[in-house]
C-alpha atoms as a PDB file:
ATOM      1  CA  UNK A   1     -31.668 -12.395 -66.396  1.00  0.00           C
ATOM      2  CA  UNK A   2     -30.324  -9.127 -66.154  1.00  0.00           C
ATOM      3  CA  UNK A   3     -26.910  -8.598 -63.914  1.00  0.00           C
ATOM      4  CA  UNK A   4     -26.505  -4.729 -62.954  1.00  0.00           C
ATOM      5  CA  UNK A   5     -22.981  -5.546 -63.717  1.00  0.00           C
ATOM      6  CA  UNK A   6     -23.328  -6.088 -67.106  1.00  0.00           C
ATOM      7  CA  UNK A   7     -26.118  -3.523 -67.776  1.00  0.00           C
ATOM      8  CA  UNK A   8     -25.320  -0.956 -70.818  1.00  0.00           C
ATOM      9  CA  UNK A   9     -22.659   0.962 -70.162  1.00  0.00           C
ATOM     10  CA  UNK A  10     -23.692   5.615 -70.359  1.00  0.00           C
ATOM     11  CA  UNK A  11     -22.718   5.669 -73.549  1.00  0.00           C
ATOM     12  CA  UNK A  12     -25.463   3.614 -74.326  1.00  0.00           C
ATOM     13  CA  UNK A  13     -28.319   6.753 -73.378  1.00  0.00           C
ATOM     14  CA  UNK A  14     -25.931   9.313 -76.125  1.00  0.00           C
ATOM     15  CA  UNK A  15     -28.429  10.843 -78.412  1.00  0.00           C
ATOM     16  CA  UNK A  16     -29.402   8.925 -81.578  1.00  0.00           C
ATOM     17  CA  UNK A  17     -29.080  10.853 -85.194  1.00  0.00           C
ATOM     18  CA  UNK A  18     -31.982  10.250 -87.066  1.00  0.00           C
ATOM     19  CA  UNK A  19     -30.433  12.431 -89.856  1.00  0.00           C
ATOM     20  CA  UNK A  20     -28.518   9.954 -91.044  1.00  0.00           C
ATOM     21  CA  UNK A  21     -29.448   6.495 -92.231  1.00  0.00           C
ATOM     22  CA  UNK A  22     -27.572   3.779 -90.305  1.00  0.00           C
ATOM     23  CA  UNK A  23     -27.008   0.425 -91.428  1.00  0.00           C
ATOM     24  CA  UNK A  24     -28.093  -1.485 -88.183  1.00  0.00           C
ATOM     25  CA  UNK A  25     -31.382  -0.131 -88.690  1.00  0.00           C
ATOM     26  CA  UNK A  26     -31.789  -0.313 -92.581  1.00  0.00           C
ATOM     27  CA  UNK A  27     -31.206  -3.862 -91.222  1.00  0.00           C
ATOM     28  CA  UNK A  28     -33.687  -4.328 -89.408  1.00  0.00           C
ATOM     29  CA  UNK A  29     -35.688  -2.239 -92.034  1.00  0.00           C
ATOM     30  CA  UNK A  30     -34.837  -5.013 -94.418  1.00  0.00           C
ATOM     31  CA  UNK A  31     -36.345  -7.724 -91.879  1.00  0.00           C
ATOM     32  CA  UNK A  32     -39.586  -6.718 -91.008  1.00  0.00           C
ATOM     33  CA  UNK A  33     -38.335  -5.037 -87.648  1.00  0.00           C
ATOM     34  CA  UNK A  34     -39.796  -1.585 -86.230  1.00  0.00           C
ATOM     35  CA  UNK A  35     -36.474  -0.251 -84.945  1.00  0.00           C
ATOM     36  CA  UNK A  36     -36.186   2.054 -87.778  1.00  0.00           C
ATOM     37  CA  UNK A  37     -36.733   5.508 -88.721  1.00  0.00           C
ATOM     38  CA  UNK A  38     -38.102   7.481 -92.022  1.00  0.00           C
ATOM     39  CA  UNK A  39     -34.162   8.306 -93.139  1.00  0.00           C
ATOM     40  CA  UNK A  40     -33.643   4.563 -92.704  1.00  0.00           C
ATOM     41  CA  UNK A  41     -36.793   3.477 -94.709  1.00  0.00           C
ATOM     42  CA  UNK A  42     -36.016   5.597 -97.612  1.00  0.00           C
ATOM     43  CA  UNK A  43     -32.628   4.586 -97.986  1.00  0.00           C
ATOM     44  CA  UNK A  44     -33.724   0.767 -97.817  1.00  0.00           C
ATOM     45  CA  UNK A  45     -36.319   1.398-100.043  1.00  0.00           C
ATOM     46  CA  UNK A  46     -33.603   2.971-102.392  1.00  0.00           C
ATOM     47  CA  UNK A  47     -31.472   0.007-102.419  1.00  0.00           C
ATOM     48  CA  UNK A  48     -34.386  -2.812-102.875  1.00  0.00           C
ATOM     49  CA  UNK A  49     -35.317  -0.289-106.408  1.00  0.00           C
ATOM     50  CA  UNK A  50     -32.297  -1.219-107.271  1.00  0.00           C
ATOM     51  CA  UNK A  51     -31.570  -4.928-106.073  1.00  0.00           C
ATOM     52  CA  UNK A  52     -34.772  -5.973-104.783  1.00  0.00           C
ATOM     53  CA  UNK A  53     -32.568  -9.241-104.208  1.00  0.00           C
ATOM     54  CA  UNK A  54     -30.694  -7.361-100.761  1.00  0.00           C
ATOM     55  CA  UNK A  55     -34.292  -8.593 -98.844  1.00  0.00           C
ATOM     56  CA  UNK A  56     -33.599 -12.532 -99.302  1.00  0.00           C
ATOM     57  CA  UNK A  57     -29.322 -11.873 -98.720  1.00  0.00           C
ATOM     58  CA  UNK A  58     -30.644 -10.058 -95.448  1.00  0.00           C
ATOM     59  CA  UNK A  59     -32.804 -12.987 -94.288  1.00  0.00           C
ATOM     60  CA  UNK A  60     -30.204 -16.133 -95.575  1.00  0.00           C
ATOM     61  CA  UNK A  61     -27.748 -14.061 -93.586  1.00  0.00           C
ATOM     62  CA  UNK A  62     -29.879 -14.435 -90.398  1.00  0.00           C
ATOM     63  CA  UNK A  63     -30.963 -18.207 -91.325  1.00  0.00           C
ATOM     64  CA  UNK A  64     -26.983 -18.998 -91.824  1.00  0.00           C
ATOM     65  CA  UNK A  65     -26.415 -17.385 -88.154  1.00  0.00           C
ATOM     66  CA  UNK A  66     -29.470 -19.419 -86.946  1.00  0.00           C
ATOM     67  CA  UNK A  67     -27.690 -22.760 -88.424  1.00  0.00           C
ATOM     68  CA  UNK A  68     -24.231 -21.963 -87.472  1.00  0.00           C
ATOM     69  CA  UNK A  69     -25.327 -21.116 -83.579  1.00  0.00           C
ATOM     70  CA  UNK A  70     -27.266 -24.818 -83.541  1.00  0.00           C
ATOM     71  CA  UNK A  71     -24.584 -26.182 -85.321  1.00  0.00           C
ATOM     72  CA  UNK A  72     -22.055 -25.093 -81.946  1.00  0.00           C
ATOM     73  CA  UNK A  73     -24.145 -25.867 -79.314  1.00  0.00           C
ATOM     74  CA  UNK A  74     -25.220 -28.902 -80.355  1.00  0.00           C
ATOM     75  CA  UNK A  75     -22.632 -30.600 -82.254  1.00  0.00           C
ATOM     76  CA  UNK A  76     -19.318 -28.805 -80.714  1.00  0.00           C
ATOM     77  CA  UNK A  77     -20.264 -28.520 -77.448  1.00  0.00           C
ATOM     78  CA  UNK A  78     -19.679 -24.714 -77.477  1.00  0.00           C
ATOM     79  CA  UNK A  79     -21.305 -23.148 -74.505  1.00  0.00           C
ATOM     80  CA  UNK A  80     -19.909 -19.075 -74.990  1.00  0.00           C
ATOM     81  CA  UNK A  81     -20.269 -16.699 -77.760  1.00  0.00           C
ATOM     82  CA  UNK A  82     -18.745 -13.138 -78.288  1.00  0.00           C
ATOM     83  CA  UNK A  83     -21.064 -11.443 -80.824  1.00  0.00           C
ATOM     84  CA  UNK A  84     -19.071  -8.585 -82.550  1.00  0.00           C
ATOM     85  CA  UNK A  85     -21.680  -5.895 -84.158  1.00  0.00           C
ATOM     86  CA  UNK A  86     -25.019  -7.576 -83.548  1.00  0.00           C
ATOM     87  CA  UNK A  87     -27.234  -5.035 -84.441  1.00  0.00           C
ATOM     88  CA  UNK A  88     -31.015  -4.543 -83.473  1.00  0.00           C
ATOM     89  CA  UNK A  89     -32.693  -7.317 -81.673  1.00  0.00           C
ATOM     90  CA  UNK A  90     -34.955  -9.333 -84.278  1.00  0.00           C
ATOM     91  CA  UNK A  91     -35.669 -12.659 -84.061  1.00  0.00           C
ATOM     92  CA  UNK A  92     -33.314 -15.729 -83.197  1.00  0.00           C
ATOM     93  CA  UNK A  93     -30.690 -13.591 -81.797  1.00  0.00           C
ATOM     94  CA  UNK A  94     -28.017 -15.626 -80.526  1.00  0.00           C
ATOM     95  CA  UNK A  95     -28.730 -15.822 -77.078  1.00  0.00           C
ATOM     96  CA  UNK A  96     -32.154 -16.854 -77.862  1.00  0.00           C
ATOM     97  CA  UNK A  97     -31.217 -19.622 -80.115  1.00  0.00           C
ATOM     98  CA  UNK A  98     -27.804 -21.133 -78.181  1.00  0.00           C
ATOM     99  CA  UNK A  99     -30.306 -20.837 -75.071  1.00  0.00           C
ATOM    100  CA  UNK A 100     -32.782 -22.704 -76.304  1.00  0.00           C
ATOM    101  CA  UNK A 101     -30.696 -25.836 -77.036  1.00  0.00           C
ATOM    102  CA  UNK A 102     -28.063 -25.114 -73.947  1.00  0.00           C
ATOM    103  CA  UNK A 103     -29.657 -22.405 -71.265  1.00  0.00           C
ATOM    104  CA  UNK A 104     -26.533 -22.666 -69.482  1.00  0.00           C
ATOM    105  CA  UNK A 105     -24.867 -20.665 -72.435  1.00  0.00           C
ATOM    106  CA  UNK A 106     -23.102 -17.401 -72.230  1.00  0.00           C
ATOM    107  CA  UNK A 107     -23.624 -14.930 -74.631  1.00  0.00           C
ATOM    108  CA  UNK A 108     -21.810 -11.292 -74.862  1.00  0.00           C
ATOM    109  CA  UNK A 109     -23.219  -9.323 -77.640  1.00  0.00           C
ATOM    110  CA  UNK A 110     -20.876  -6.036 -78.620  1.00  0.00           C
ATOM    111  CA  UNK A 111     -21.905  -3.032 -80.681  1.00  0.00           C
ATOM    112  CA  UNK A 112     -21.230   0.759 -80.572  1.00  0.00           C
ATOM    113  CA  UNK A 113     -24.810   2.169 -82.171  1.00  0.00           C
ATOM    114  CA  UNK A 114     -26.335   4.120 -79.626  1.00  0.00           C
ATOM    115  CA  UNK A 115     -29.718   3.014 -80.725  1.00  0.00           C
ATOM    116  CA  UNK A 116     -28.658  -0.398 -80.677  1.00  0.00           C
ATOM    117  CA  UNK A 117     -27.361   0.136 -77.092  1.00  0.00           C
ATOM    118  CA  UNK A 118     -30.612   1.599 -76.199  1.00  0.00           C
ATOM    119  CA  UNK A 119     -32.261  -1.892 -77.043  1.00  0.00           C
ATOM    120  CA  UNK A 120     -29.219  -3.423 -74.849  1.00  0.00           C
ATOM    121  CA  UNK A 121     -32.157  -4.913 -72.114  1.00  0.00           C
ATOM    122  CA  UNK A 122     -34.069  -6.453 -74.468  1.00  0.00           C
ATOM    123  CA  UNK A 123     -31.224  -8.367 -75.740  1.00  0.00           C
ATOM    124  CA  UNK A 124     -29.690  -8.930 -72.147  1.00  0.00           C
ATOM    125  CA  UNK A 125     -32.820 -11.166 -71.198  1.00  0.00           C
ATOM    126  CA  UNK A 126     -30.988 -14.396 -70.526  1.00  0.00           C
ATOM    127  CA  UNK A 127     -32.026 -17.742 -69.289  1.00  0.00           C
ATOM    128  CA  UNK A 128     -31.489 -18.269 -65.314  1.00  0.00           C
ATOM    129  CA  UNK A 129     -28.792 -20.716 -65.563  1.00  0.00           C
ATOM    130  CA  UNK A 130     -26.782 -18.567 -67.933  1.00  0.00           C
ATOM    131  CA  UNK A 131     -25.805 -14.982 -68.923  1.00  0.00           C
ATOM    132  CA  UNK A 132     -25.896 -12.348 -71.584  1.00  0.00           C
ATOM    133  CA  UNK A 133     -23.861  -9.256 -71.384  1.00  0.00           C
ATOM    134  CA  UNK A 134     -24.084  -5.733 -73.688  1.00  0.00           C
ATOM    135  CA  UNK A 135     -20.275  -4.421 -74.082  1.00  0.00           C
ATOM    136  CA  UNK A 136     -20.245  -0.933 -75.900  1.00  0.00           C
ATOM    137  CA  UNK A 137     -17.397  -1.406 -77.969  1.00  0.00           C
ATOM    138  CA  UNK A 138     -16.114  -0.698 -81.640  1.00  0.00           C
ATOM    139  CA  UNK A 139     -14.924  -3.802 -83.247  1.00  0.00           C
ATOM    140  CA  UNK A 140     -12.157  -2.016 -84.689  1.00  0.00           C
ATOM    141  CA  UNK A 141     -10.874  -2.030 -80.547  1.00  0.00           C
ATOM    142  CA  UNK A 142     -10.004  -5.965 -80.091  1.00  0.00           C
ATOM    143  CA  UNK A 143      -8.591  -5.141 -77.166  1.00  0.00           C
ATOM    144  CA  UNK A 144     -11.091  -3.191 -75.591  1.00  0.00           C
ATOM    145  CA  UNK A 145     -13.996  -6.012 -76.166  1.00  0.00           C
ATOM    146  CA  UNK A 146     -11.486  -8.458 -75.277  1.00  0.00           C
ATOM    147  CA  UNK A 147     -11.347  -7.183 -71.801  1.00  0.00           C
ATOM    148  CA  UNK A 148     -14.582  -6.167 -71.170  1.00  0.00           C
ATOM    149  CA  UNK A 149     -16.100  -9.735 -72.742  1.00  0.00           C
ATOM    150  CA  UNK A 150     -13.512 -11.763 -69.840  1.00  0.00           C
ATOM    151  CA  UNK A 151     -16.392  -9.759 -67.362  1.00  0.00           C
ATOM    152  CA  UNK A 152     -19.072 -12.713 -68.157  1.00  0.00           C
ATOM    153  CA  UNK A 153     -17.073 -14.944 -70.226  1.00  0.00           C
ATOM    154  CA  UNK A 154     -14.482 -17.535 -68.918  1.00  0.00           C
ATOM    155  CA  UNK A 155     -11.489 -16.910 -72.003  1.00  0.00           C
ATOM    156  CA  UNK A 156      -9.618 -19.855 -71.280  1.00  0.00           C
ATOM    157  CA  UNK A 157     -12.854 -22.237 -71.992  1.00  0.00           C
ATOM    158  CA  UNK A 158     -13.793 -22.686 -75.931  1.00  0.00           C
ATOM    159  CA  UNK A 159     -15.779 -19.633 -77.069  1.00  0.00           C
ATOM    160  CA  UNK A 160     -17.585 -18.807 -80.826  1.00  0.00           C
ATOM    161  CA  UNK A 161     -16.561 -15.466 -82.333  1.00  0.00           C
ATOM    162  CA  UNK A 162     -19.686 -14.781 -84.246  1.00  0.00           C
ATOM    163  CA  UNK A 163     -18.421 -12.031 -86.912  1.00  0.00           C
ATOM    164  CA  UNK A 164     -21.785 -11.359 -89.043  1.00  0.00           C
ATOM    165  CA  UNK A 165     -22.283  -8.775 -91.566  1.00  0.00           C
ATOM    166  CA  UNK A 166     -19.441  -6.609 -89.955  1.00  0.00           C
ATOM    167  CA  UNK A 167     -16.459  -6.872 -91.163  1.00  0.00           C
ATOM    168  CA  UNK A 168     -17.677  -5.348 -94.409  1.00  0.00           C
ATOM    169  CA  UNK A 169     -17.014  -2.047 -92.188  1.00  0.00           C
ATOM    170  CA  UNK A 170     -13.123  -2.290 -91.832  1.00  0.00           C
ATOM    171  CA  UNK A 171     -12.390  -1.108 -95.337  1.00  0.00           C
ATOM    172  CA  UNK A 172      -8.829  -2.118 -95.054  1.00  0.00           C
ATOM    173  CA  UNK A 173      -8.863  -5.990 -95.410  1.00  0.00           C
ATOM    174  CA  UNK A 174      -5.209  -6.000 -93.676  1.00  0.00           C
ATOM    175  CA  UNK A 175      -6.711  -4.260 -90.717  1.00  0.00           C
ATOM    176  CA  UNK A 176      -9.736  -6.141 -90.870  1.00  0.00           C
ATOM    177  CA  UNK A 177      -7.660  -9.766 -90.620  1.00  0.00           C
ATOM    178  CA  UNK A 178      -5.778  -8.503 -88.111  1.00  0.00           C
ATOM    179  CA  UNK A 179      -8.619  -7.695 -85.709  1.00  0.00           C
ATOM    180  CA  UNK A 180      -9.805 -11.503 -86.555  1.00  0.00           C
ATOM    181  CA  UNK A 181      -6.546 -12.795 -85.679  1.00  0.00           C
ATOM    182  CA  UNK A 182      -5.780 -10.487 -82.520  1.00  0.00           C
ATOM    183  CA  UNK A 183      -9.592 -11.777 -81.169  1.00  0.00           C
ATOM    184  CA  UNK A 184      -8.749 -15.011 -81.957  1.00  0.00           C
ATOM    185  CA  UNK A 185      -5.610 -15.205 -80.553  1.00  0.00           C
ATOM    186  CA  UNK A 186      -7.472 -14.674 -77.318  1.00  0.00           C
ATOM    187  CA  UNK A 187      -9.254 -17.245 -77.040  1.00  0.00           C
ATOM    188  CA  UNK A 188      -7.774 -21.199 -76.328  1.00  0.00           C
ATOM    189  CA  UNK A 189      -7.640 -24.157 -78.151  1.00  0.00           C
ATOM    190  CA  UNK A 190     -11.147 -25.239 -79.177  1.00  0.00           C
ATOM    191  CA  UNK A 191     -12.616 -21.919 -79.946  1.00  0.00           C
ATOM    192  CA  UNK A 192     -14.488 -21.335 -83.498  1.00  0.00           C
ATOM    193  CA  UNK A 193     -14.781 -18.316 -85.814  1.00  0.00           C
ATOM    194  CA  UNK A 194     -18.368 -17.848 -87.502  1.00  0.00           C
ATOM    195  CA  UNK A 195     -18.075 -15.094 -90.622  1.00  0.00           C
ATOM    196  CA  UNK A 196     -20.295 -14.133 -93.090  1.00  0.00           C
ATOM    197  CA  UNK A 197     -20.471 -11.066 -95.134  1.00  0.00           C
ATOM    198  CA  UNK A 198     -21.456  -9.493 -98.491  1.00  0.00           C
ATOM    199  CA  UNK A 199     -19.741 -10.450-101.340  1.00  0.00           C
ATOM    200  CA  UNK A 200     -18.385  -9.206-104.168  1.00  0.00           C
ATOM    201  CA  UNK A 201     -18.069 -11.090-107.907  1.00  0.00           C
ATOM    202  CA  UNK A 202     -21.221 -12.736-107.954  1.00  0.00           C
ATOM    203  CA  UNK A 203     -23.976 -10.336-108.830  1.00  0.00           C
ATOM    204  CA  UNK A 204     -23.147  -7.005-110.302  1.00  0.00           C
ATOM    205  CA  UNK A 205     -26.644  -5.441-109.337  1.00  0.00           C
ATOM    206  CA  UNK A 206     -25.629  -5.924-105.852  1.00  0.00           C
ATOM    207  CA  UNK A 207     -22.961  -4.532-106.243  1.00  0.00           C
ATOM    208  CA  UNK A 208     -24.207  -1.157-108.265  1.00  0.00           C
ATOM    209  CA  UNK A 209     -26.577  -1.039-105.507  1.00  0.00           C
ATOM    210  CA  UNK A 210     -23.905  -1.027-102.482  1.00  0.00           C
ATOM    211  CA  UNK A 211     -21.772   1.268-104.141  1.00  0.00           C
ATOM    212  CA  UNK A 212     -24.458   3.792-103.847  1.00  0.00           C
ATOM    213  CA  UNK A 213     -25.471   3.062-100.716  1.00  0.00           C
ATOM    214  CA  UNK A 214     -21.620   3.864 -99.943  1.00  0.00           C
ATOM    215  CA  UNK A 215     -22.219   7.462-101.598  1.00  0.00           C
ATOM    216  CA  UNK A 216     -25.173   8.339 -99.708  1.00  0.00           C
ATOM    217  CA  UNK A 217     -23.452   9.377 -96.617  1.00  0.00           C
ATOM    218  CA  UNK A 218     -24.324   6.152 -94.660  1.00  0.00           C
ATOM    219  CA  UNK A 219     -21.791   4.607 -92.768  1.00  0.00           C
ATOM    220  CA  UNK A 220     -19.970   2.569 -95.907  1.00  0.00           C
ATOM    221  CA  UNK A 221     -19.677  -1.210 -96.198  1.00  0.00           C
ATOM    222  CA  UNK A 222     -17.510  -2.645 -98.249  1.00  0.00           C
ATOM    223  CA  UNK A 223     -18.071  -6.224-100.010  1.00  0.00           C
ATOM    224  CA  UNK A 224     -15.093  -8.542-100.887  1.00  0.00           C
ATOM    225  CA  UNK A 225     -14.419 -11.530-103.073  1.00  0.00           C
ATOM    226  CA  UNK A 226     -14.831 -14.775-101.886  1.00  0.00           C
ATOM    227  CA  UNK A 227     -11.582 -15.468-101.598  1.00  0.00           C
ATOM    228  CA  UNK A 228     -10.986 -12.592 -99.320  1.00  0.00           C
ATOM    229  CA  UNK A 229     -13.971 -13.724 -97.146  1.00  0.00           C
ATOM    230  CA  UNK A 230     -11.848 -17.118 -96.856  1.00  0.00           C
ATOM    231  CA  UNK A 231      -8.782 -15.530 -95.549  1.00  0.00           C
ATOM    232  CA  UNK A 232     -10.182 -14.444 -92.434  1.00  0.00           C
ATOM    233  CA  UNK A 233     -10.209 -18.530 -91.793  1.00  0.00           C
ATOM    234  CA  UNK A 234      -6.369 -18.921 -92.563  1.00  0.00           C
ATOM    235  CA  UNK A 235      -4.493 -20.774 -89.828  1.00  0.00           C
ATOM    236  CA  UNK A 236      -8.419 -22.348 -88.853  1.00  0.00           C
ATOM    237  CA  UNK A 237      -9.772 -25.789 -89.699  1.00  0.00           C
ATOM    238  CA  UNK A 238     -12.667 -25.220 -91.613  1.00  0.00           C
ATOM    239  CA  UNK A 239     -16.046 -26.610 -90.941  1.00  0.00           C
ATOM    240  CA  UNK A 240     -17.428 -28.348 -94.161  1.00  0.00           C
ATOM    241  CA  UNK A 241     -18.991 -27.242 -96.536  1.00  0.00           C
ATOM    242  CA  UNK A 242     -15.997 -24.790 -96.215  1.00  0.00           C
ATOM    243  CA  UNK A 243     -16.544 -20.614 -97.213  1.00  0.00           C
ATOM    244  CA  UNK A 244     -19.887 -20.722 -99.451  1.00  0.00           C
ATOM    245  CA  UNK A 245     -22.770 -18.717-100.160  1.00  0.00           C
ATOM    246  CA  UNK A 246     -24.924 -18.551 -96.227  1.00  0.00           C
ATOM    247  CA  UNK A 247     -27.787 -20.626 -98.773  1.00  0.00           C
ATOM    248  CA  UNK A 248     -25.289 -23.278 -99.068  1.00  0.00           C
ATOM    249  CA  UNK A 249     -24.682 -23.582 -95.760  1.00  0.00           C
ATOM    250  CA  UNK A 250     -25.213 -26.827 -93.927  1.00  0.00           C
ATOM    251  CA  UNK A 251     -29.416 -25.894 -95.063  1.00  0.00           C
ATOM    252  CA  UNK A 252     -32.532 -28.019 -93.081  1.00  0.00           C
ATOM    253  CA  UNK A 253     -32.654 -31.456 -94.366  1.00  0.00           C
ATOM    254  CA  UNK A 254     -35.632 -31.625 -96.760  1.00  0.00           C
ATOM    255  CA  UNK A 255     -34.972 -28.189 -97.758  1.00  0.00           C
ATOM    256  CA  UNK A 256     -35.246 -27.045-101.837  1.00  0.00           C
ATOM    257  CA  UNK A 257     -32.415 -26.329-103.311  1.00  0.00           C
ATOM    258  CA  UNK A 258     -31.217 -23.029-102.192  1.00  0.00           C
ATOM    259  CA  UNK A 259     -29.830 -20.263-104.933  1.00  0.00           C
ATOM    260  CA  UNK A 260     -26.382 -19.135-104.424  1.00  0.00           C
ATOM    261  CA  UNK A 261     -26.508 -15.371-103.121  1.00  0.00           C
ATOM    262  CA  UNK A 262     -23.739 -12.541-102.730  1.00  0.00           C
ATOM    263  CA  UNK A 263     -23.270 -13.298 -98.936  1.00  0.00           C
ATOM    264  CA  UNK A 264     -20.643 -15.692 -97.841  1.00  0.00           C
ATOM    265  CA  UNK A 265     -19.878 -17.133 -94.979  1.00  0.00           C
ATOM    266  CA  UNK A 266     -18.262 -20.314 -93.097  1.00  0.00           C
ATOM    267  CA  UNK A 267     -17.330 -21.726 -89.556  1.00  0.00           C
ATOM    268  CA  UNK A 268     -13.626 -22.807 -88.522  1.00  0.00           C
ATOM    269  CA  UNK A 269     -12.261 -24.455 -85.665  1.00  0.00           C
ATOM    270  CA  UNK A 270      -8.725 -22.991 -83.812  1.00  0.00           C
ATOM    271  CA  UNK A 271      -6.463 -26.066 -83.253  1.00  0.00           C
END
């Protein structure tokens, strides 16, 4: 269901360059999605010539967001998420897997792509008992989302900052683990954190690879160690297995062993 109120906001309908690969879209590229264009393509196709490997990090990444998602709605009881830099619709989005197991849940998704924002109804189909909600924002702007988010969700009831693959963005980690703690610091008692990003000290291919992605005039992304990753949790009661590779994470029973890939990730509860 779509509420006028939370409809994309105009800055949603500014014109998309298509001159410039973007990495929401090489994303999606990465996937199997369609929301792509030729730039994008050829600088996705770059990368996998060099670390064919980025394919399976891109689809762990989605699987880990997938478990972590069940994981809150069915075992934590969470019923709200704020989703900071969601990028394109694919498939299992959050809204469409917390809804499935809760349709009461709330979901506000946040981005500042205009392409991405152009794909804003798709992603604001919601279940009729609950809600999902589009906020144009830059996650660099805690303050900004924070406000706009309190339009659908209820910020004194537990909510699950979901913090996937875009954090990489804030290339200071000081700023970056101060926007975790300012958004956290929001939200009550009860609340989780859910991050997982590329990182760095575990395959040097990758890591080739993303520093020339960084010098091709794309929007950069910058991995960190694993240890880094893990700081954004401090002060937060880690869910086990604790800050691993997304593989590693809580995988389906009966599942083969999974190997360990440059993209780490974890779930924490605040006290």
């Amino acid at each position: 269901m779509t509420d006028p109120a939370t409809a994309p906001e105009p800055a949603a309908y500014q014109k998309i360059d298509t001159s410039v690969p973007h990495s929401a879209r090489i994303w999606n590229y990465w996937l199997g999605g369609k929301d792509n264009y030729p730039v994008d393509e050829a600088a996705g196709d770059a990368y996998t010539a060099v670390f064919p490997g980025i394919v399976t990090i891109a689809r762990s990444s989605r699987a880990f967001l997938r478990r972590t998602i069940t994981h809150l709605v069915s075992e934590a009881g969470i019923r709200q998420f704020l989703d900071i830099g969601t990028g394109l619709p694919t498939a299992e989005n959050t809204h469409e897997v917390a809804q499935r197991l809760a349709p009461e849940a709330r979901i506000v998704y946040v981005d500042n792509d205009p392409m991405v924002l152009a794909h804003a109804r798709a992603l604001l189909y919601s279940s009729a008992e609950g809600a999902t909600a589009y906020v144009d924002a830059d996650v660099t702007d805690p303050d900004r989302i924070i406000a706009k988010a309190a339009g659908t969700l209820d910020l004194t009831r537990p909510t699950a900052l979901v913090l996937s693959n875009i954090l990489g963005h804030v290339a200071d980690h000081g700023r970056a683990r101060a926007i975790v703690g300012r958004l956290m610091d929001a939200l009550p008692s009860g609340s989780y954190l859910s991050v997982n990003d590329g990182s760095r000290g575990i395959d040097p291919v990758f890591e080739r690879a993303q520093d020339a992605y960084n010098q091709s005039g794309a929007v950069p992304y910058n991995l960190r160690t694993v240890e880094a990753i893990t700081a954004f949790f401090d002060g937060l009661e880690l869910v086990e297995p604790g800050v691993v590779s997304v593989t590693r994470w809580r995988p389906e029973p009966g599942s083969p062993a999974a190997e360990v890939v440059a993209e780490h990730g974890g779930l924490a509860r605040k006290p």
